[in-house]
N, C-alpha and C. Protein backbone atom coordinates (compact mmCIF):
# COMPACT_ATOMS: atom_id res chain seq x y z
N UNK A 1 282.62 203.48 -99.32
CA UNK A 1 282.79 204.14 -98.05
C UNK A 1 282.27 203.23 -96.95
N UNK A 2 282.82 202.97 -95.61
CA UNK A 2 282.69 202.25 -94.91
C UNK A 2 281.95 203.09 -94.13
N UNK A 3 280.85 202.03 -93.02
CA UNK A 3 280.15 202.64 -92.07
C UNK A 3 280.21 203.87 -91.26
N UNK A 4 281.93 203.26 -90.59
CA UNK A 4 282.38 203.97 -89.53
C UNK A 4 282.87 205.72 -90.30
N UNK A 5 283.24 205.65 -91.59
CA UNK A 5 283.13 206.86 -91.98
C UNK A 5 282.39 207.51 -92.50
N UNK A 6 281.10 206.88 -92.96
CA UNK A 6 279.65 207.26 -93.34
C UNK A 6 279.23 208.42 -92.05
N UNK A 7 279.05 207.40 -90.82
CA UNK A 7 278.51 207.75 -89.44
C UNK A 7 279.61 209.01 -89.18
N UNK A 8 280.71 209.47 -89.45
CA UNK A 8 281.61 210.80 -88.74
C UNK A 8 281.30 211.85 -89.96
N UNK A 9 280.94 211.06 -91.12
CA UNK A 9 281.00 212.46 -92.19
C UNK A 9 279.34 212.81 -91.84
N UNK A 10 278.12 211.89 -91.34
CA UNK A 10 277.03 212.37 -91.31
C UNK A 10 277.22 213.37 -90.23
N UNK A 11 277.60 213.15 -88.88
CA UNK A 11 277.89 213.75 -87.56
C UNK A 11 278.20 214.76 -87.82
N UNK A 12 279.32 215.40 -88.48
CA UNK A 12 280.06 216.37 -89.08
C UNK A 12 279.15 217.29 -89.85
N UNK A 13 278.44 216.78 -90.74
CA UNK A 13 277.59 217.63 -91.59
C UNK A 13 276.22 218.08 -90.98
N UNK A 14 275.80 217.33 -89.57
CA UNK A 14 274.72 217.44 -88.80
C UNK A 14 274.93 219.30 -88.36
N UNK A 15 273.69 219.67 -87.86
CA UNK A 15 273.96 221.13 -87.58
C UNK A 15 273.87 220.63 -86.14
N UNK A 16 274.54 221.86 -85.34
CA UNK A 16 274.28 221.93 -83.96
C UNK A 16 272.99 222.03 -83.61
N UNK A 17 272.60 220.99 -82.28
CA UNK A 17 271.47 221.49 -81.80
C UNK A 17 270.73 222.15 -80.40
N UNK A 18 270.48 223.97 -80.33
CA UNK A 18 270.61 224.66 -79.91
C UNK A 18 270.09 223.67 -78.26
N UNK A 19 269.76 224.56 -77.55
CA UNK A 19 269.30 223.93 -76.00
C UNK A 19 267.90 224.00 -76.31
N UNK A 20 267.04 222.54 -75.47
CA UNK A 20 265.80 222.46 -75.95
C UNK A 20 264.90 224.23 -75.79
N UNK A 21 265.07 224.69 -74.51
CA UNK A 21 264.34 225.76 -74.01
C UNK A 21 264.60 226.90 -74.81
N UNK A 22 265.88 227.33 -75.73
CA UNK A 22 265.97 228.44 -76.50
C UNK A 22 265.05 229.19 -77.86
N UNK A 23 264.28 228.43 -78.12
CA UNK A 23 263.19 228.82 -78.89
C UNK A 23 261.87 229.73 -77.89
N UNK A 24 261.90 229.09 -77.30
CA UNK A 24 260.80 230.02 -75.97
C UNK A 24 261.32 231.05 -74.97
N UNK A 25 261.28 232.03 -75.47
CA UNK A 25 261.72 232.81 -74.16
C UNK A 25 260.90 233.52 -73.79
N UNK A 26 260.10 233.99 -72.89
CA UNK A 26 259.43 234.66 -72.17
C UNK A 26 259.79 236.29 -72.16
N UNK A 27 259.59 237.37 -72.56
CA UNK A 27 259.83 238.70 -72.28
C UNK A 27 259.84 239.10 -70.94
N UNK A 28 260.70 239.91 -70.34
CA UNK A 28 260.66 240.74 -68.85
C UNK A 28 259.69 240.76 -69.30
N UNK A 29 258.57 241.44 -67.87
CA UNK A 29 257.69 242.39 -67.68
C UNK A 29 258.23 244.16 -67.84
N UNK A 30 257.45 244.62 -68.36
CA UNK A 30 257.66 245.89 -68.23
C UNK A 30 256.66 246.52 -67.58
N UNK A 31 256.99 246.83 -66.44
CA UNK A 31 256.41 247.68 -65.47
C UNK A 31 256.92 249.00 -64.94
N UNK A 32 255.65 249.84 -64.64
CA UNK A 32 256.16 251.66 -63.72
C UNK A 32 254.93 251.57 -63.18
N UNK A 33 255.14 252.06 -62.59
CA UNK A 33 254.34 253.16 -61.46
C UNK A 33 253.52 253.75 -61.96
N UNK A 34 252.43 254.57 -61.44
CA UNK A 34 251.07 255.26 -61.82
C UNK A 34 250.62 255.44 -60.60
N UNK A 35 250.90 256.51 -59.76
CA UNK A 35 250.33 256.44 -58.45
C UNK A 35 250.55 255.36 -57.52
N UNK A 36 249.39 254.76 -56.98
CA UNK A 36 249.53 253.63 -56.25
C UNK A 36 249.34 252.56 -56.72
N UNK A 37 249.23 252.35 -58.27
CA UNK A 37 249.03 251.59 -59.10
C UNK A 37 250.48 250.90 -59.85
N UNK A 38 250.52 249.79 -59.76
CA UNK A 38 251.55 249.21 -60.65
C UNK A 38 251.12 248.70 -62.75
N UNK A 39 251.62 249.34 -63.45
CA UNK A 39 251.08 248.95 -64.46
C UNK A 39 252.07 248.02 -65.28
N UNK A 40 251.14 246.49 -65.73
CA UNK A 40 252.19 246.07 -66.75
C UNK A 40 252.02 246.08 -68.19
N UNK A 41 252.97 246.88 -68.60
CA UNK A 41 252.71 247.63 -69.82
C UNK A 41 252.19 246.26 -70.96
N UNK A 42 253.39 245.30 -70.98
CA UNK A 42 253.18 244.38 -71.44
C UNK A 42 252.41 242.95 -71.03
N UNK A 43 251.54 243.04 -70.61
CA UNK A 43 250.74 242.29 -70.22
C UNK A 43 249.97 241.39 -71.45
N UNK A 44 249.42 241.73 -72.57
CA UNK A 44 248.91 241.24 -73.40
C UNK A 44 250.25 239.95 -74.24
N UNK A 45 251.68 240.61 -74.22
CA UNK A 45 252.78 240.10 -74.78
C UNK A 45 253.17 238.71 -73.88
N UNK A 46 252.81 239.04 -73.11
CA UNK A 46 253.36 237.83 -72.15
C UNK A 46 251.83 236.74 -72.25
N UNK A 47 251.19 237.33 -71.80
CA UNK A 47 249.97 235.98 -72.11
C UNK A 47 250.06 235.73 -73.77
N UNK A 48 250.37 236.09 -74.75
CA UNK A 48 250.44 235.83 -76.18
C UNK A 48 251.55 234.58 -76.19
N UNK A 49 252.75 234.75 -75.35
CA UNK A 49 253.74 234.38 -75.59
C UNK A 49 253.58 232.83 -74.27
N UNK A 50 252.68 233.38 -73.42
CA UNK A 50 252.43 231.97 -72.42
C UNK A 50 251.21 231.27 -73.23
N UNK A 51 251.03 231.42 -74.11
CA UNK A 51 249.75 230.73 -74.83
C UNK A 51 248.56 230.32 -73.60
N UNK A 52 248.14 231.29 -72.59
CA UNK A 52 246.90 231.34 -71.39
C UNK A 52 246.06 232.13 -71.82
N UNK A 53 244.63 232.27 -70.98
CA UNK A 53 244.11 233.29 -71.19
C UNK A 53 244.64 233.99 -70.37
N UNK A 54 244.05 235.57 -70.25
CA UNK A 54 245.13 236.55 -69.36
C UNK A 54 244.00 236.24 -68.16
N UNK A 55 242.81 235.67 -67.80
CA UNK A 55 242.13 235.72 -66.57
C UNK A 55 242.99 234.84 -65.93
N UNK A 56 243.59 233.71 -66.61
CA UNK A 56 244.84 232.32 -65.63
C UNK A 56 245.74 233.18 -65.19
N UNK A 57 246.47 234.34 -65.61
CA UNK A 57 247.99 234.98 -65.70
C UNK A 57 247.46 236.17 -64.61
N UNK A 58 246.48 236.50 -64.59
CA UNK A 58 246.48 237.72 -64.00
C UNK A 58 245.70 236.95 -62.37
N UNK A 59 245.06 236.05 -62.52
CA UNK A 59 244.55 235.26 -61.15
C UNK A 59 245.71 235.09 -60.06
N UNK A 60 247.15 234.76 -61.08
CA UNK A 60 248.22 233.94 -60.68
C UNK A 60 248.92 235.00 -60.20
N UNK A 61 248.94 236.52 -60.97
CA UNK A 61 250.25 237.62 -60.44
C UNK A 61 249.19 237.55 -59.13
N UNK A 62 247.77 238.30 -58.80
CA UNK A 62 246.90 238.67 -57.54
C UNK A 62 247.77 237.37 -56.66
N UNK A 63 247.41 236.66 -56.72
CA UNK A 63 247.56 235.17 -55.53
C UNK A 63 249.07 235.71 -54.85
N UNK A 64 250.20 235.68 -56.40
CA UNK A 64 251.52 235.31 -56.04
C UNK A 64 251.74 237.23 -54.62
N UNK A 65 251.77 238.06 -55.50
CA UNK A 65 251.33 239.14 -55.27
C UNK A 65 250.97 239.81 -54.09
N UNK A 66 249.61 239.14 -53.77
CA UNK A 66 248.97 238.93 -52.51
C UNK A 66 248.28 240.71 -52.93
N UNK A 67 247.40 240.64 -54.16
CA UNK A 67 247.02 242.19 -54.07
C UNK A 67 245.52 242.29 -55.19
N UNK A 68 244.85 242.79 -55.33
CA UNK A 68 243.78 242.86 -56.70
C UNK A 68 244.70 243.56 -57.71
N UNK A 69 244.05 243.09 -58.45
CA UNK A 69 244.28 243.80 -60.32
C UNK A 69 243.32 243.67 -60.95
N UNK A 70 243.40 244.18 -62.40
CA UNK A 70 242.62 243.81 -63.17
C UNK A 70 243.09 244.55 -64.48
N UNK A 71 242.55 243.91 -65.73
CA UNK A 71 243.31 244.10 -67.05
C UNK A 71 242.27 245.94 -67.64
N UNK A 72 243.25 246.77 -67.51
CA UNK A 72 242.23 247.78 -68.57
C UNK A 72 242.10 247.65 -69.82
N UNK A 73 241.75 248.47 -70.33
CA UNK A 73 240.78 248.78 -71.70
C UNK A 73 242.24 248.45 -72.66
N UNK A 74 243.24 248.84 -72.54
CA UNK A 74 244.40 248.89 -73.56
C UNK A 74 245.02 247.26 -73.50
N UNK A 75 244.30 246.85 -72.51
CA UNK A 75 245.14 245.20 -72.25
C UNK A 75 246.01 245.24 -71.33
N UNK A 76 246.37 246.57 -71.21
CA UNK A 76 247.61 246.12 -69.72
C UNK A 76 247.10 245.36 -68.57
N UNK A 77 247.98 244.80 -67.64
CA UNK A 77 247.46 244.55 -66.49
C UNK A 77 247.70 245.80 -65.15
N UNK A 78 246.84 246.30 -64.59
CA UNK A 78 246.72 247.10 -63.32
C UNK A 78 246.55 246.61 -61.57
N UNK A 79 247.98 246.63 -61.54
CA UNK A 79 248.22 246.19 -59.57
C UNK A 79 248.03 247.09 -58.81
N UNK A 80 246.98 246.71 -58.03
CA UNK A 80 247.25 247.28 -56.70
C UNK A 80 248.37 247.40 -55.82
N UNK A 81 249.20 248.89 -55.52
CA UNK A 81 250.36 248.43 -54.74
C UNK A 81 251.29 249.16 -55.61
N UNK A 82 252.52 249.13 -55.29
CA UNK A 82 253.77 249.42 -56.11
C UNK A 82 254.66 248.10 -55.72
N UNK A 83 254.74 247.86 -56.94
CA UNK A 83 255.67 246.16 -57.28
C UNK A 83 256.82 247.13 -57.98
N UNK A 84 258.12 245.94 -57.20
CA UNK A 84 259.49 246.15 -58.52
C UNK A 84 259.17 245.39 -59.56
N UNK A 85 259.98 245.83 -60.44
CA UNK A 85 259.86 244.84 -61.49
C UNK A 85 260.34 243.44 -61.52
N UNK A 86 261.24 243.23 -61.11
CA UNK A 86 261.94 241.84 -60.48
C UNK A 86 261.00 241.12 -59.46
N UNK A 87 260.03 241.45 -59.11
CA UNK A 87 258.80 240.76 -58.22
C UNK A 87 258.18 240.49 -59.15
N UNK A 88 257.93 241.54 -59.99
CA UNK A 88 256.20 241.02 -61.00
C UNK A 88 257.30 239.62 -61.96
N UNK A 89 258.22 239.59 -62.61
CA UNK A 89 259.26 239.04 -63.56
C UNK A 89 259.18 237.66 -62.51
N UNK A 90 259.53 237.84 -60.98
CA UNK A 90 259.76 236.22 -60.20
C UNK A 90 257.76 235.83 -60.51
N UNK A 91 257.18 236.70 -60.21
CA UNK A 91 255.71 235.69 -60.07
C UNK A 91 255.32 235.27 -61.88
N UNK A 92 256.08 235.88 -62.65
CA UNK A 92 255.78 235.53 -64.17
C UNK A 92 256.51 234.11 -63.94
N UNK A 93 257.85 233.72 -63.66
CA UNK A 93 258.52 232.84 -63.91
C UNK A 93 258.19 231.78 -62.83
N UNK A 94 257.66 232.34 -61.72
CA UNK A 94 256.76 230.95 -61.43
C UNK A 94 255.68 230.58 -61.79
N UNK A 95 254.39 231.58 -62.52
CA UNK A 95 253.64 230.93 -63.64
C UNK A 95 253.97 230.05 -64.50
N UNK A 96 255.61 230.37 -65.35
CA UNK A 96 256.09 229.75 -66.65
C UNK A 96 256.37 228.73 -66.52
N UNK A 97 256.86 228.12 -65.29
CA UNK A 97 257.40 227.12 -64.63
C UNK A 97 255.96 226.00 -63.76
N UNK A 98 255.42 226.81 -63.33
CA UNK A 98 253.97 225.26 -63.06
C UNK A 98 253.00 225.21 -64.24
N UNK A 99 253.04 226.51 -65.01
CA UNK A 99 251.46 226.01 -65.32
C UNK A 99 251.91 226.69 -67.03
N UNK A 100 253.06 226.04 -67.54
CA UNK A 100 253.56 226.37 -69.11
C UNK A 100 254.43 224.88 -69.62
N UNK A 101 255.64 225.20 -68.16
CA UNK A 101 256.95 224.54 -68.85
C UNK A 101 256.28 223.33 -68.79
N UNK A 102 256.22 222.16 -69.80
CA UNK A 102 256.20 220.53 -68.99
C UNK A 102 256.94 220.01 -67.87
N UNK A 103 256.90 219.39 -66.92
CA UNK A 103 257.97 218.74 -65.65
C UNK A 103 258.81 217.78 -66.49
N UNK A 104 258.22 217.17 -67.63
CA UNK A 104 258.55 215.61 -68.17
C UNK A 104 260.01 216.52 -69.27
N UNK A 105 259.71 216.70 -70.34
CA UNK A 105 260.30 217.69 -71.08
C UNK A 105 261.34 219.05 -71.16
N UNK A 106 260.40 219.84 -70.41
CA UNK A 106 260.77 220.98 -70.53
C UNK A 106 260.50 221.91 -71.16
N UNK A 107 259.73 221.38 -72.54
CA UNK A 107 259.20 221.85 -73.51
C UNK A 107 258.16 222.83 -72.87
N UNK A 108 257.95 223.91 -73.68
CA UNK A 108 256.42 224.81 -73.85
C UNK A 108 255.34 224.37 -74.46
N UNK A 109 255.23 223.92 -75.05
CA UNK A 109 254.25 222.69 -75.97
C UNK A 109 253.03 222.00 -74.68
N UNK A 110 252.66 223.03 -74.15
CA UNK A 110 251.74 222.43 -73.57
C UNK A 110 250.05 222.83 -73.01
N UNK A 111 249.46 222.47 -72.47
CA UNK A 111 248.14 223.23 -72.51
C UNK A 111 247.24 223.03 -71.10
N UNK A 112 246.39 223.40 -70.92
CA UNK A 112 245.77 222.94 -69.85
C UNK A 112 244.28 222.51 -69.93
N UNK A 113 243.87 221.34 -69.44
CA UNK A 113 242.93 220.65 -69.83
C UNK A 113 242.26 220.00 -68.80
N UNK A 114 241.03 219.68 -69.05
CA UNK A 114 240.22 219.51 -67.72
C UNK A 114 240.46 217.52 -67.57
N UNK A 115 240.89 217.26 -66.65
CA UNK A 115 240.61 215.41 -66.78
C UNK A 115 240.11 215.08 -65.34
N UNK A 116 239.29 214.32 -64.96
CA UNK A 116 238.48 213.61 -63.75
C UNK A 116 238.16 214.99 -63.20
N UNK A 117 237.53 215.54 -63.65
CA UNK A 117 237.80 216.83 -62.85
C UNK A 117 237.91 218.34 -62.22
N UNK A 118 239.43 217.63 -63.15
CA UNK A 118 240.72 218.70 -62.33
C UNK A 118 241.25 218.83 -63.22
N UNK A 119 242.11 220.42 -63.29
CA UNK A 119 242.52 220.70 -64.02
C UNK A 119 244.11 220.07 -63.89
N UNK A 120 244.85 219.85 -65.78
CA UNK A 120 246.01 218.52 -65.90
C UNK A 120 247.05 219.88 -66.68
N UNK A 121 247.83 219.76 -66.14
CA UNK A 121 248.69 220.33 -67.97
C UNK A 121 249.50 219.26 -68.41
N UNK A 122 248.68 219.23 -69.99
CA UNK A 122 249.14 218.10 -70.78
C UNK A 122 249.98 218.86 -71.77
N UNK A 123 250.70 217.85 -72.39
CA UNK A 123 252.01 218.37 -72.96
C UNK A 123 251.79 218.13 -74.37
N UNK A 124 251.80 218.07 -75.47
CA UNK A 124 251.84 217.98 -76.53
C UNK A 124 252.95 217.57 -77.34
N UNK A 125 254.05 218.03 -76.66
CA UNK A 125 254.90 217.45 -77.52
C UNK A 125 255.90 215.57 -77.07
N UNK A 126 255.41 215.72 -75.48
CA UNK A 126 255.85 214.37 -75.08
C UNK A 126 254.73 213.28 -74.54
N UNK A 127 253.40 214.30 -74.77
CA UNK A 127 252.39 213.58 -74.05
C UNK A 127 252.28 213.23 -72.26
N UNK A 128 253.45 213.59 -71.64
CA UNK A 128 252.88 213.83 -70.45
C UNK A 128 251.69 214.47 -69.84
N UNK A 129 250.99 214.10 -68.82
CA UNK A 129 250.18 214.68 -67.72
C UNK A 129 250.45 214.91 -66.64
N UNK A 130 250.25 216.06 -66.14
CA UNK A 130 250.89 216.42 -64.83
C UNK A 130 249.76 217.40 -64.13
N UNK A 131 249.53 216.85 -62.90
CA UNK A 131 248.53 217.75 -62.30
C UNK A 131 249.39 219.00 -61.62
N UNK A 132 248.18 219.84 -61.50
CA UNK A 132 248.60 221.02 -61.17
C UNK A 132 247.98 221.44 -59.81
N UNK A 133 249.07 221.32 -58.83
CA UNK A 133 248.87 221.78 -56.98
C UNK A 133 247.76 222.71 -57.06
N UNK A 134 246.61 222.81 -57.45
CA UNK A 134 245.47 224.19 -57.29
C UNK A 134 244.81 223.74 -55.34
């Protein structure tokens, strides 16, 4: 068997390979109402799934937000305010996006780590460093 048909029968027998980002997906938020309180039901699921602690995730909804919270006894997170859900879901996905996705990659494979400093998110799977606008 010659090269050139070695190389089309390997190609051929290769599996497809999905889009880098499809292994990671992030869950909506699930949020309602409670008075003047916004609750996110799933709050514990999403920091599990952003590999943070929930004090980084929940610092980040207050800021984006512009409101206090704080995590109760069951793990949810509790907003001050009545949020749509498509607000709390945009300030998740700009968490996922500075302080998860790599810039270099794209990958989730990454962590946050202290260097000169300041806090870096380093990547693990490409080894980038990338500071983070704090």
């Amino acid at each position: 068997m010659e090269y050139d048909e070695m190389l089309n029968r390997a190609i051929e027998e290769t599996p497809d390979i999905d889009e880098r980002g499809s292994r990671f997906t992030v869950p909506d938020p699930v949020v309602r109402p409670e008075g003047n309180v916004t609750i996110v039901e799933n709050f514990q699921e999403l920091v599990d799934t952003l590999n943070r602690e929930e004090s980084a995730l929940l610092k980040f909804l207050q800021d984006e937000l512009g409101t206090a919270a704080r995590i109760d006894e069951s793990g949810r997170a509790r907003l001050t305010g009545e949020f749509k859900q498509r607000r709390v879901a945009d300030a998740v996905e700009g968490y996922t996006e500075g302080y998860v996705i790599c810039s270099e990659c794209g990958l989730p494979d990454t962590r946050i780590v202290e260097q000169g400093g300041a806090d870096v998110l380093k990547c693990d799977a490409c080894g980038a460093i990338t500071s983070l606008g704090e």
